[in-house]
N, C-alpha and C. Protein backbone atom coordinates (compact mmCIF):
# COMPACT_ATOMS: atom_id res chain seq x y z
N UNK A 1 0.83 -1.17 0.00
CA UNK A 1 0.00 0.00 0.00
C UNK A 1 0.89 1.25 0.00
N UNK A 2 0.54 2.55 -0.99
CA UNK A 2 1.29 3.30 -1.09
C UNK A 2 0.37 4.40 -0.28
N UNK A 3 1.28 5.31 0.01
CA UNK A 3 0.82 6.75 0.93
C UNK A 3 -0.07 7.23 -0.31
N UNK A 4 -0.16 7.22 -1.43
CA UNK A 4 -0.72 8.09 -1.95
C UNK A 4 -2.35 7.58 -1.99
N UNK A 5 -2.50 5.73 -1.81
CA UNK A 5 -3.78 5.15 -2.16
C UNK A 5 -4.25 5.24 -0.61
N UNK A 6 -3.78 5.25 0.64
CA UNK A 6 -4.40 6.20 1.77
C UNK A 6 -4.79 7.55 1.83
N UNK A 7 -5.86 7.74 2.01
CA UNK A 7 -6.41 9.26 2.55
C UNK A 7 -6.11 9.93 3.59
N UNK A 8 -5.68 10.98 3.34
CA UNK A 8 -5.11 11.92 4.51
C UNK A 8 -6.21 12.27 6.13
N UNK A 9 -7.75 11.89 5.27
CA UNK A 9 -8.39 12.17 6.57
C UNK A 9 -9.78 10.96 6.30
N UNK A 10 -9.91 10.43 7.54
CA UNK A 10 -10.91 9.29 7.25
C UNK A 10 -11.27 9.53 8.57
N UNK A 11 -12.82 8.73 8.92
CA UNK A 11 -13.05 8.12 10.05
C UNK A 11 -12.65 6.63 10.28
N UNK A 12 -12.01 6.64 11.68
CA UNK A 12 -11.82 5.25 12.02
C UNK A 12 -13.24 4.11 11.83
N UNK A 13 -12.71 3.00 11.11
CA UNK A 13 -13.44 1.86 11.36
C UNK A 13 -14.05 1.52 12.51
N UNK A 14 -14.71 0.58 12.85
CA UNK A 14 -15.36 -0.06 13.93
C UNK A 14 -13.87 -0.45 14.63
N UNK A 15 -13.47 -1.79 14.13
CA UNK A 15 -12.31 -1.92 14.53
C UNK A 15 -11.40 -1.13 15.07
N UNK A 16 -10.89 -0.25 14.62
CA UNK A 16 -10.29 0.65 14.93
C UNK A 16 -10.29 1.74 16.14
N UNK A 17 -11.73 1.67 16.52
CA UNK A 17 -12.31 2.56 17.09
C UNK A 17 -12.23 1.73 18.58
N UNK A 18 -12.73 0.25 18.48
CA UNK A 18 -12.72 -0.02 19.82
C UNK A 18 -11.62 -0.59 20.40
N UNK A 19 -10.38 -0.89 19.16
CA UNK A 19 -8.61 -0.73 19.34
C UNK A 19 -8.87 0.33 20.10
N UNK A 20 -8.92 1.53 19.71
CA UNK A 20 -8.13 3.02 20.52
C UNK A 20 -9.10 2.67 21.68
N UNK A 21 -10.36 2.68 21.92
CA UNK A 21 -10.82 3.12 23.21
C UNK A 21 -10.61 2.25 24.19
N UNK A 22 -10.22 0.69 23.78
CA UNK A 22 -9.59 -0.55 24.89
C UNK A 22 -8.63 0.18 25.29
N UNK A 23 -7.20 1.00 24.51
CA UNK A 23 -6.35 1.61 24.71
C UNK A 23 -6.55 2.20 25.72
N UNK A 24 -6.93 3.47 25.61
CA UNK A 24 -7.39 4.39 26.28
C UNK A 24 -7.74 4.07 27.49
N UNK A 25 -9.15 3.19 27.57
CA UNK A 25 -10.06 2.66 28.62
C UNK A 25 -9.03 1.73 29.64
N UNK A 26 -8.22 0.70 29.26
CA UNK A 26 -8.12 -0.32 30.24
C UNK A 26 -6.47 -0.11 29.78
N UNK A 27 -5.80 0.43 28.97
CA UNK A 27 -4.88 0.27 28.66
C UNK A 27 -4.43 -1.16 28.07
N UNK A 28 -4.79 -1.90 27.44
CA UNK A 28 -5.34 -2.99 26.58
C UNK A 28 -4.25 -2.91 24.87
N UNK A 29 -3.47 -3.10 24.51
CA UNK A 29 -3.37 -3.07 23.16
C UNK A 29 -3.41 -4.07 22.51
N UNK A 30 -3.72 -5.71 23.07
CA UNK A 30 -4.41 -6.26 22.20
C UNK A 30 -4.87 -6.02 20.66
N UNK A 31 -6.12 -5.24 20.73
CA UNK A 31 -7.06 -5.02 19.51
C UNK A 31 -6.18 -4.25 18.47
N UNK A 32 -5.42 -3.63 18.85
CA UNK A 32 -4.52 -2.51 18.04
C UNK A 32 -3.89 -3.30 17.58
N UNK A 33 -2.69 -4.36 17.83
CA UNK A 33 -2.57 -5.13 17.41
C UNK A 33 -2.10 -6.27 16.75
N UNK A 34 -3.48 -6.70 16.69
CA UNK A 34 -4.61 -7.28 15.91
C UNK A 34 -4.98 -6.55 14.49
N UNK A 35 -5.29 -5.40 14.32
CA UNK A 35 -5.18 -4.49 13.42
C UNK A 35 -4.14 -4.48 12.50
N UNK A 36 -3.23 -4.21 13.25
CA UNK A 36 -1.69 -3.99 12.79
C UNK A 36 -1.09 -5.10 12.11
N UNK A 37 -1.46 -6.67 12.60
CA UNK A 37 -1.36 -7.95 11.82
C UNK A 37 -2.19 -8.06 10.68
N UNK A 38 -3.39 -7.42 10.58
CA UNK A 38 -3.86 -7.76 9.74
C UNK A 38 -3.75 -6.34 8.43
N UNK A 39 -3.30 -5.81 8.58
CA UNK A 39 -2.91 -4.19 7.85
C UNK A 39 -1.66 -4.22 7.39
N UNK A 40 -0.56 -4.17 8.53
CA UNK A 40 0.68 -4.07 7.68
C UNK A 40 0.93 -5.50 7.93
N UNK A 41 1.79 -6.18 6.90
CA UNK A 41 2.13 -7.23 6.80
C UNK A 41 3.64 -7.50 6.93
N UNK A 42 4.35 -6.52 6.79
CA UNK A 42 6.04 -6.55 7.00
C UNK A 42 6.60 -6.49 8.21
N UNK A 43 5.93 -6.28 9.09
CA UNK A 43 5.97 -6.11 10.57
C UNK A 43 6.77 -7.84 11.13
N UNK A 44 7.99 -8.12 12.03
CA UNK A 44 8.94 -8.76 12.30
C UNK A 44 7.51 -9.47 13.75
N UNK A 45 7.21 -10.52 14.14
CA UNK A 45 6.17 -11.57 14.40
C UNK A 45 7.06 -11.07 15.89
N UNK A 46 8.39 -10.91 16.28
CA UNK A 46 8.41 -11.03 17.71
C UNK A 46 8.14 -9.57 18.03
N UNK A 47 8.08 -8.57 17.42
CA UNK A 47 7.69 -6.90 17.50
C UNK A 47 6.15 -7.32 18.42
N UNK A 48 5.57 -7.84 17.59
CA UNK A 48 3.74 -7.96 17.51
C UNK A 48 3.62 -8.89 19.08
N UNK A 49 4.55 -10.17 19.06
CA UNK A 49 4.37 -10.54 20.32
C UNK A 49 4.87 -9.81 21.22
N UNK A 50 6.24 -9.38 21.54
CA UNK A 50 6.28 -8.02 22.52
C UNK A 50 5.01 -7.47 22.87
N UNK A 51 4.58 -7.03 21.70
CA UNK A 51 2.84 -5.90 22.10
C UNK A 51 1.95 -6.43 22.48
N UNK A 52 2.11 -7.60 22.47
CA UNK A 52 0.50 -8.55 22.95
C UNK A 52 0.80 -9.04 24.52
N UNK A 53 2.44 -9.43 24.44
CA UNK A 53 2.64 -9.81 25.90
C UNK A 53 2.60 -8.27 26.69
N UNK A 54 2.45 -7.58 26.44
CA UNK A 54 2.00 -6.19 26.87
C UNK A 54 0.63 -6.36 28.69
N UNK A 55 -0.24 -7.34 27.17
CA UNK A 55 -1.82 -7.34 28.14
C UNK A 55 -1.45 -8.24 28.90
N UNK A 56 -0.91 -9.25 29.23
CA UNK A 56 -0.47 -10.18 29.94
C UNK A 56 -0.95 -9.96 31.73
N UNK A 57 -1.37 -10.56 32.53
CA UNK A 57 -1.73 -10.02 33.95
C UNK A 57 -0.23 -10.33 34.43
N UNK A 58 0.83 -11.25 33.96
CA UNK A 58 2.06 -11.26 34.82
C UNK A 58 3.19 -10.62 34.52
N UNK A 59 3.03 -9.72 33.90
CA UNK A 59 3.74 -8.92 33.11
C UNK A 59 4.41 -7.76 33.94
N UNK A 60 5.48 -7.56 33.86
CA UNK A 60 6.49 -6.76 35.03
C UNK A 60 6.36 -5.13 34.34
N UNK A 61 6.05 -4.69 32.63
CA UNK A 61 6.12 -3.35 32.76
C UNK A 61 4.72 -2.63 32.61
N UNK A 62 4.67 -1.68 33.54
CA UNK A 62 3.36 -0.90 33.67
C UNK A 62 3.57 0.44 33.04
N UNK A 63 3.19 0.24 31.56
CA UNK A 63 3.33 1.18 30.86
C UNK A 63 1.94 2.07 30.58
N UNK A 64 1.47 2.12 30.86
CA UNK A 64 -0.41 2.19 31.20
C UNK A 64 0.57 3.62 31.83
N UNK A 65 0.28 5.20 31.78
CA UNK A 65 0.28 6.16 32.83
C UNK A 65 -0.86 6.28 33.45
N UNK A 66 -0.34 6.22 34.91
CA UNK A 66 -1.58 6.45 35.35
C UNK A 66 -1.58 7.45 36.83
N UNK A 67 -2.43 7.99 37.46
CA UNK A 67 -2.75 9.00 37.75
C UNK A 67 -1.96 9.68 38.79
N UNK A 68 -1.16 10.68 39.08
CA UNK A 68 -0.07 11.63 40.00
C UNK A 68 -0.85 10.88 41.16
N UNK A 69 0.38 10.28 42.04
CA UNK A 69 -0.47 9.91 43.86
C UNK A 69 -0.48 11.03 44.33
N UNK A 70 -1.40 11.14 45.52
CA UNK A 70 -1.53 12.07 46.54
C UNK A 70 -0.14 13.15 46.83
N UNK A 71 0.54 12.13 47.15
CA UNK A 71 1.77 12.61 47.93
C UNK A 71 2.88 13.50 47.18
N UNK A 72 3.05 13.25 45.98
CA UNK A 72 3.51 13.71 44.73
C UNK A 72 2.94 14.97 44.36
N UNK A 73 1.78 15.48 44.40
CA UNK A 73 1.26 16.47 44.07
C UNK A 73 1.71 17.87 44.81
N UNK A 74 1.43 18.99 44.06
CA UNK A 74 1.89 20.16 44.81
C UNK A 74 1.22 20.50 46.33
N UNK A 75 1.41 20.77 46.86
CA UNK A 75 0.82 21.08 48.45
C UNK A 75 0.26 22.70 48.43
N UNK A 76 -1.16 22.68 49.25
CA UNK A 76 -1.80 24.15 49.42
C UNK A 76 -0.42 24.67 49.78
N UNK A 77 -0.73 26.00 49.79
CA UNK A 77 -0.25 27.32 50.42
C UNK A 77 -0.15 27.03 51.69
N UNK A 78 -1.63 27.19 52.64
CA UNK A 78 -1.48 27.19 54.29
C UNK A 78 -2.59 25.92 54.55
N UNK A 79 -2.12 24.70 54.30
CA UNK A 79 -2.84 23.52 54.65
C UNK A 79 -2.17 22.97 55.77
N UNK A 80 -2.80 22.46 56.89
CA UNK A 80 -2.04 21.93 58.11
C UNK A 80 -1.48 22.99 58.72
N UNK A 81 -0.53 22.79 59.99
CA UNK A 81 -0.72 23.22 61.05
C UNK A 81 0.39 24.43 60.83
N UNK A 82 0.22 25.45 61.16
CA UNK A 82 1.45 26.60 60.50
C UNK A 82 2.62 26.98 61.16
N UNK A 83 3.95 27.07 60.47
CA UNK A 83 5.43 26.97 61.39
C UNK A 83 5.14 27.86 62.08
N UNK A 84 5.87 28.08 63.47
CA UNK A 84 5.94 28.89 64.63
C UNK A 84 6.07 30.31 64.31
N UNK A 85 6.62 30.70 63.16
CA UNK A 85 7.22 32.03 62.61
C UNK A 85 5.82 32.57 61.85
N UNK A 86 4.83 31.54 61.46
CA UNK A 86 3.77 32.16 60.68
C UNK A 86 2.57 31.96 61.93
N UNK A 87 2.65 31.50 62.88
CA UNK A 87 1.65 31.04 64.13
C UNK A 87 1.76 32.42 65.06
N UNK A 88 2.61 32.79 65.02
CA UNK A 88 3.20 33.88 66.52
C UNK A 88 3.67 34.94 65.49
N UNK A 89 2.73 36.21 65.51
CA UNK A 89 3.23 37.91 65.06
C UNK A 89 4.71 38.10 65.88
N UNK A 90 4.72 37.36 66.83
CA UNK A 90 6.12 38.23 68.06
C UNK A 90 7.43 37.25 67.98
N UNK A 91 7.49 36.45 66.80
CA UNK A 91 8.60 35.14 66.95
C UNK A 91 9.63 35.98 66.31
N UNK A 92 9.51 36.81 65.33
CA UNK A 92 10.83 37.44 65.46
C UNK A 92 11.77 38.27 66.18
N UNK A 93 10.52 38.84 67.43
CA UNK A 93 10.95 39.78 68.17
C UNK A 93 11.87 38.83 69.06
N UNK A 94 11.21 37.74 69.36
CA UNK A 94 11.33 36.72 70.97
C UNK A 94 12.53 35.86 69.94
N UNK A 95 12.49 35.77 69.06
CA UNK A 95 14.00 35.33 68.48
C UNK A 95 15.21 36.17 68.50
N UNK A 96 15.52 37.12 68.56
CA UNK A 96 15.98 38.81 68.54
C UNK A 96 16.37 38.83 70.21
N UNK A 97 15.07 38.45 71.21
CA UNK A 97 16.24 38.72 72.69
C UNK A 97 16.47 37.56 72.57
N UNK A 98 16.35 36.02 72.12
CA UNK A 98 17.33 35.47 72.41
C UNK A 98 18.82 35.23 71.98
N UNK A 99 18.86 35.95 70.64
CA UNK A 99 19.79 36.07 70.50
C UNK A 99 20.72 37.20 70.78
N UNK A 100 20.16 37.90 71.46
CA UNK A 100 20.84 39.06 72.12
C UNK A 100 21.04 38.47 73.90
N UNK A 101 20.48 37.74 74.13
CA UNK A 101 20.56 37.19 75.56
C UNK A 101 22.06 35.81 75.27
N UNK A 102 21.84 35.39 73.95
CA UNK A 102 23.15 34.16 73.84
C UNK A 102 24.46 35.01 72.83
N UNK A 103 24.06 36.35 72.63
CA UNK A 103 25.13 36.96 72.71
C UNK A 103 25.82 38.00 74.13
N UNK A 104 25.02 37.90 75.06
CA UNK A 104 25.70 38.55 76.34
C UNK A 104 26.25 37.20 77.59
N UNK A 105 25.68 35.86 76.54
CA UNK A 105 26.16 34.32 77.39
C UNK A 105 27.55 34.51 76.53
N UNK A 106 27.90 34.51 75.47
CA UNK A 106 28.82 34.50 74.89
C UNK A 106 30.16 35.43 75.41
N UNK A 107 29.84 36.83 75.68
CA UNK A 107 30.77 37.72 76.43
C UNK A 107 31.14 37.32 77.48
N UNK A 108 30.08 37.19 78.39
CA UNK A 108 30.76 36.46 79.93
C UNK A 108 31.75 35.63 79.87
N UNK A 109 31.49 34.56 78.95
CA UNK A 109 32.04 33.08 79.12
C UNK A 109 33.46 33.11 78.46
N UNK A 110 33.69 34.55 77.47
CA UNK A 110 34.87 34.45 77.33
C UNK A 110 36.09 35.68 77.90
N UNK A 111 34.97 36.57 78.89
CA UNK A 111 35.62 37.08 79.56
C UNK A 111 36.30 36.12 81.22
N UNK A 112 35.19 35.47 81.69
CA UNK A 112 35.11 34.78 82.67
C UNK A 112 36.52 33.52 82.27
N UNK A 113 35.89 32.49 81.16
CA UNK A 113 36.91 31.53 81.08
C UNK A 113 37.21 31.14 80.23
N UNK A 114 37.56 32.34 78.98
CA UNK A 114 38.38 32.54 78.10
C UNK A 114 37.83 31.32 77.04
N UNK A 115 36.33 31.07 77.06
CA UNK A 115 36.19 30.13 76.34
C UNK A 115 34.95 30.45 75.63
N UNK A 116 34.42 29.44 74.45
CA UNK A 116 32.87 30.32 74.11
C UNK A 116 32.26 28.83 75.35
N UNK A 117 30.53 29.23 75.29
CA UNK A 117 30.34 28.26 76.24
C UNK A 117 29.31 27.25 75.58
N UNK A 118 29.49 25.98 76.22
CA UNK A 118 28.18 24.87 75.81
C UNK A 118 27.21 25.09 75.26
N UNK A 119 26.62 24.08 74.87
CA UNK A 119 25.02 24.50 74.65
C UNK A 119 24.29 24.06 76.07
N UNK A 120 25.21 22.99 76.83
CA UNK A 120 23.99 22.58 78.05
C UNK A 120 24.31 24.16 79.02
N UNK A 121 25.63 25.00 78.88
CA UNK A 121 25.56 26.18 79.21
C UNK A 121 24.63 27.20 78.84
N UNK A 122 24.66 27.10 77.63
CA UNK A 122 24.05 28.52 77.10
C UNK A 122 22.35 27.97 77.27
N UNK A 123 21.96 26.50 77.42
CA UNK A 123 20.51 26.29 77.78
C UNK A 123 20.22 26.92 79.74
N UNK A 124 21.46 26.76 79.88
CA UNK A 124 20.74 26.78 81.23
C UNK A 124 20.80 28.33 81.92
N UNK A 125 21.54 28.93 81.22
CA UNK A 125 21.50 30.70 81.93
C UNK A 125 20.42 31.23 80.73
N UNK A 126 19.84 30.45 79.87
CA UNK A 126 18.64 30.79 79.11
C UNK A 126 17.78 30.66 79.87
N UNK A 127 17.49 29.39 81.04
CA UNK A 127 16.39 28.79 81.44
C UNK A 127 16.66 29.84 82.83
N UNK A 128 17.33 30.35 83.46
CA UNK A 128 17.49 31.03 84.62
C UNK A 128 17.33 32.50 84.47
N UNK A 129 17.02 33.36 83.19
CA UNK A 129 16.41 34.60 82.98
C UNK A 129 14.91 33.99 82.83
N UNK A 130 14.48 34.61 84.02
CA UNK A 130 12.76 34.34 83.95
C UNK A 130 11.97 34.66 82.80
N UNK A 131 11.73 35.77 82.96
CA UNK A 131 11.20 36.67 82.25
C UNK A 131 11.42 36.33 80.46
N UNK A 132 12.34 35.73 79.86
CA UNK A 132 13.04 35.08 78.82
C UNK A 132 12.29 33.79 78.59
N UNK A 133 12.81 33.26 79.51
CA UNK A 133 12.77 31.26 79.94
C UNK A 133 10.81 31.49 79.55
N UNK A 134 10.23 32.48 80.24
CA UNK A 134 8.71 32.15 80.23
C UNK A 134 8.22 33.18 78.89
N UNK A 135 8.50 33.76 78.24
CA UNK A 135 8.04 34.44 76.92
C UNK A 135 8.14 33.32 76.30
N UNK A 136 8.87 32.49 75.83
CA UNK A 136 9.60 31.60 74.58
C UNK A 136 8.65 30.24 75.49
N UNK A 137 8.58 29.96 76.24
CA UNK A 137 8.48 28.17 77.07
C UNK A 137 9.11 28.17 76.82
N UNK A 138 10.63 28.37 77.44
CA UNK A 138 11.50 27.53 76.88
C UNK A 138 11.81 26.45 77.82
N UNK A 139 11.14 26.66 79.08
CA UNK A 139 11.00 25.01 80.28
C UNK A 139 10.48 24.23 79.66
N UNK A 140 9.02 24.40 79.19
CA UNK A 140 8.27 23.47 78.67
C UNK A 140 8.77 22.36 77.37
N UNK A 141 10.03 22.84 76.74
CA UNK A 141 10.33 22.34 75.27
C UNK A 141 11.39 21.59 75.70
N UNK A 142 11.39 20.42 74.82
CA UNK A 142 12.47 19.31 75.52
C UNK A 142 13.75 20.09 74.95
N UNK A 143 14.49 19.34 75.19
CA UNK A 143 15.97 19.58 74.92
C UNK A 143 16.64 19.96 73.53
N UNK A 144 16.11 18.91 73.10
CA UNK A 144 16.37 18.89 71.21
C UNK A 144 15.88 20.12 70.69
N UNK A 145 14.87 20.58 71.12
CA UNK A 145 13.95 21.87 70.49
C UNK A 145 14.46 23.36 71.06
N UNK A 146 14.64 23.52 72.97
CA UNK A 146 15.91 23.96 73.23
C UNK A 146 17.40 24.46 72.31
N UNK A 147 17.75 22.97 72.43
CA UNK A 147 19.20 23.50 71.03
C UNK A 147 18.91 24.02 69.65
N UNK A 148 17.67 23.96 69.41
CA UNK A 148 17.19 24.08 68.03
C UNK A 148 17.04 25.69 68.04
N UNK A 149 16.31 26.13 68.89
CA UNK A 149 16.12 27.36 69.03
C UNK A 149 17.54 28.17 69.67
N UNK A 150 18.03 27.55 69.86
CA UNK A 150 19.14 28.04 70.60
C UNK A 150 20.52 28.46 69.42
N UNK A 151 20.17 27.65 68.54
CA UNK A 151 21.09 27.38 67.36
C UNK A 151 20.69 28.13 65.91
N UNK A 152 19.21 28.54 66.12
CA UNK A 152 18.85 29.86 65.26
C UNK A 152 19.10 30.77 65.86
N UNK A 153 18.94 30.97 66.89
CA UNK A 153 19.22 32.48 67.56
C UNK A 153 20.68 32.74 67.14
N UNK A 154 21.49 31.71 67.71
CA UNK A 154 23.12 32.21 67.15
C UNK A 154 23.07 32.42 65.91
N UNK A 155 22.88 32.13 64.83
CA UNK A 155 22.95 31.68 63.16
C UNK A 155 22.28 33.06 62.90
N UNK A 156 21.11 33.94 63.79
CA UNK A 156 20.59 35.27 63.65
C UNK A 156 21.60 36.10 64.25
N UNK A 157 22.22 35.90 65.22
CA UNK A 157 23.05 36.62 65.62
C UNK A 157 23.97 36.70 65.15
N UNK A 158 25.11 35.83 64.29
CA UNK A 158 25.76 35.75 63.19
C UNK A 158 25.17 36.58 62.09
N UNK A 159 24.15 36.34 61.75
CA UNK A 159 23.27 37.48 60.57
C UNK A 159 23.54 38.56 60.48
N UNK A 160 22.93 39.04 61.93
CA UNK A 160 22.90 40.54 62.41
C UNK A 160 24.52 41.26 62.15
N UNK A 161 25.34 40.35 62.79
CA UNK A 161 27.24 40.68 63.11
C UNK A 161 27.19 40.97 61.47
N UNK A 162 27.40 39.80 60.52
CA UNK A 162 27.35 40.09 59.28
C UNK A 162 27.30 41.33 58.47
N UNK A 163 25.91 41.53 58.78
CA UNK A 163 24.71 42.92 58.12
C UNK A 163 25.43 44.27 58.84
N UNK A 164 25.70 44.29 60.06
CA UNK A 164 26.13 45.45 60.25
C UNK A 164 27.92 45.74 60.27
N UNK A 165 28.41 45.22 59.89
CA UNK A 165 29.91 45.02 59.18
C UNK A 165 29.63 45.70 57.40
């Protein structure tokens, strides 16, 4: 069959029609083919079985696309529970004395003993300014969360040193 004794625009056959929509529908190429054996004839017999072992139920490739999971998908804007910095108007302020409170732990400790000091240091003259210790909870927050906050405040206080240099 030459390109020229095909028509550039036809409607699909019956056949043809419920080839594409098995496609489509179940991901199925079976019927297609089937078509294809009986249409082109030069086509190499293990090509055609490849495509048929396609429909196979024990068949290892899932070439079928099929639909983005949950988890994969883009995420709202403000869905679930919101970070501490978007929860609290005052977290930058109350981040700001603490890092102005673990930069006056920092002076002492290397005027006093010529050293910078711990973190179980710098938690605990955190936890012994009242007034500090109870703005932030910082009693209430275990340890890990403690150093966590303790370890932005420096990294802001580093910022700040930075910015005004």
């Amino acid at each position: 069959m030459k390109d020229e004794d095909v028509p550039s625009w036809r409607f699909p056959t019956e056949e043809e029609w419920d080839a594409l929509t098995s496609l489509l529908r179940d991901g199925k190429i079976g019927p297609t083919v089937k078509i294809i054996k009986e249409e082109c004839k030069g086509i190499h017999k293990s090509l055609l079985r490849a495509l048929e072992d396609l429909d196979d139920w024990d068949n290892d490739l899932h070439w079928v696309i099929k639909p983005t999971p949950k988890f994969s998908r883009p995420k709202k804007n403000m869905s679930g529970r919101p970070s501490f910095s978007d929860a609290d108007p005052f977290y930058d302020y109350k981040m700001l004395l603490l890092a102005r409170k673990i930069g006056q732990i920092h002076i002492e400790y290397i005027d006093k003993y010529s050293r910078l000091p711990k973190k179980r240091e710098i938690r605990d003259c955190v936890m012994q300014d009242g007034a500090l210790s109870a703005l932030l909870k910082f009693s209430k927050k275990g340890r890990t969360r403690q150093d966590a906050l303790c370890d932005k405040a420096h990294k802001l206080l580093l910022e700040l040193k930075v910015s005004q240099n």
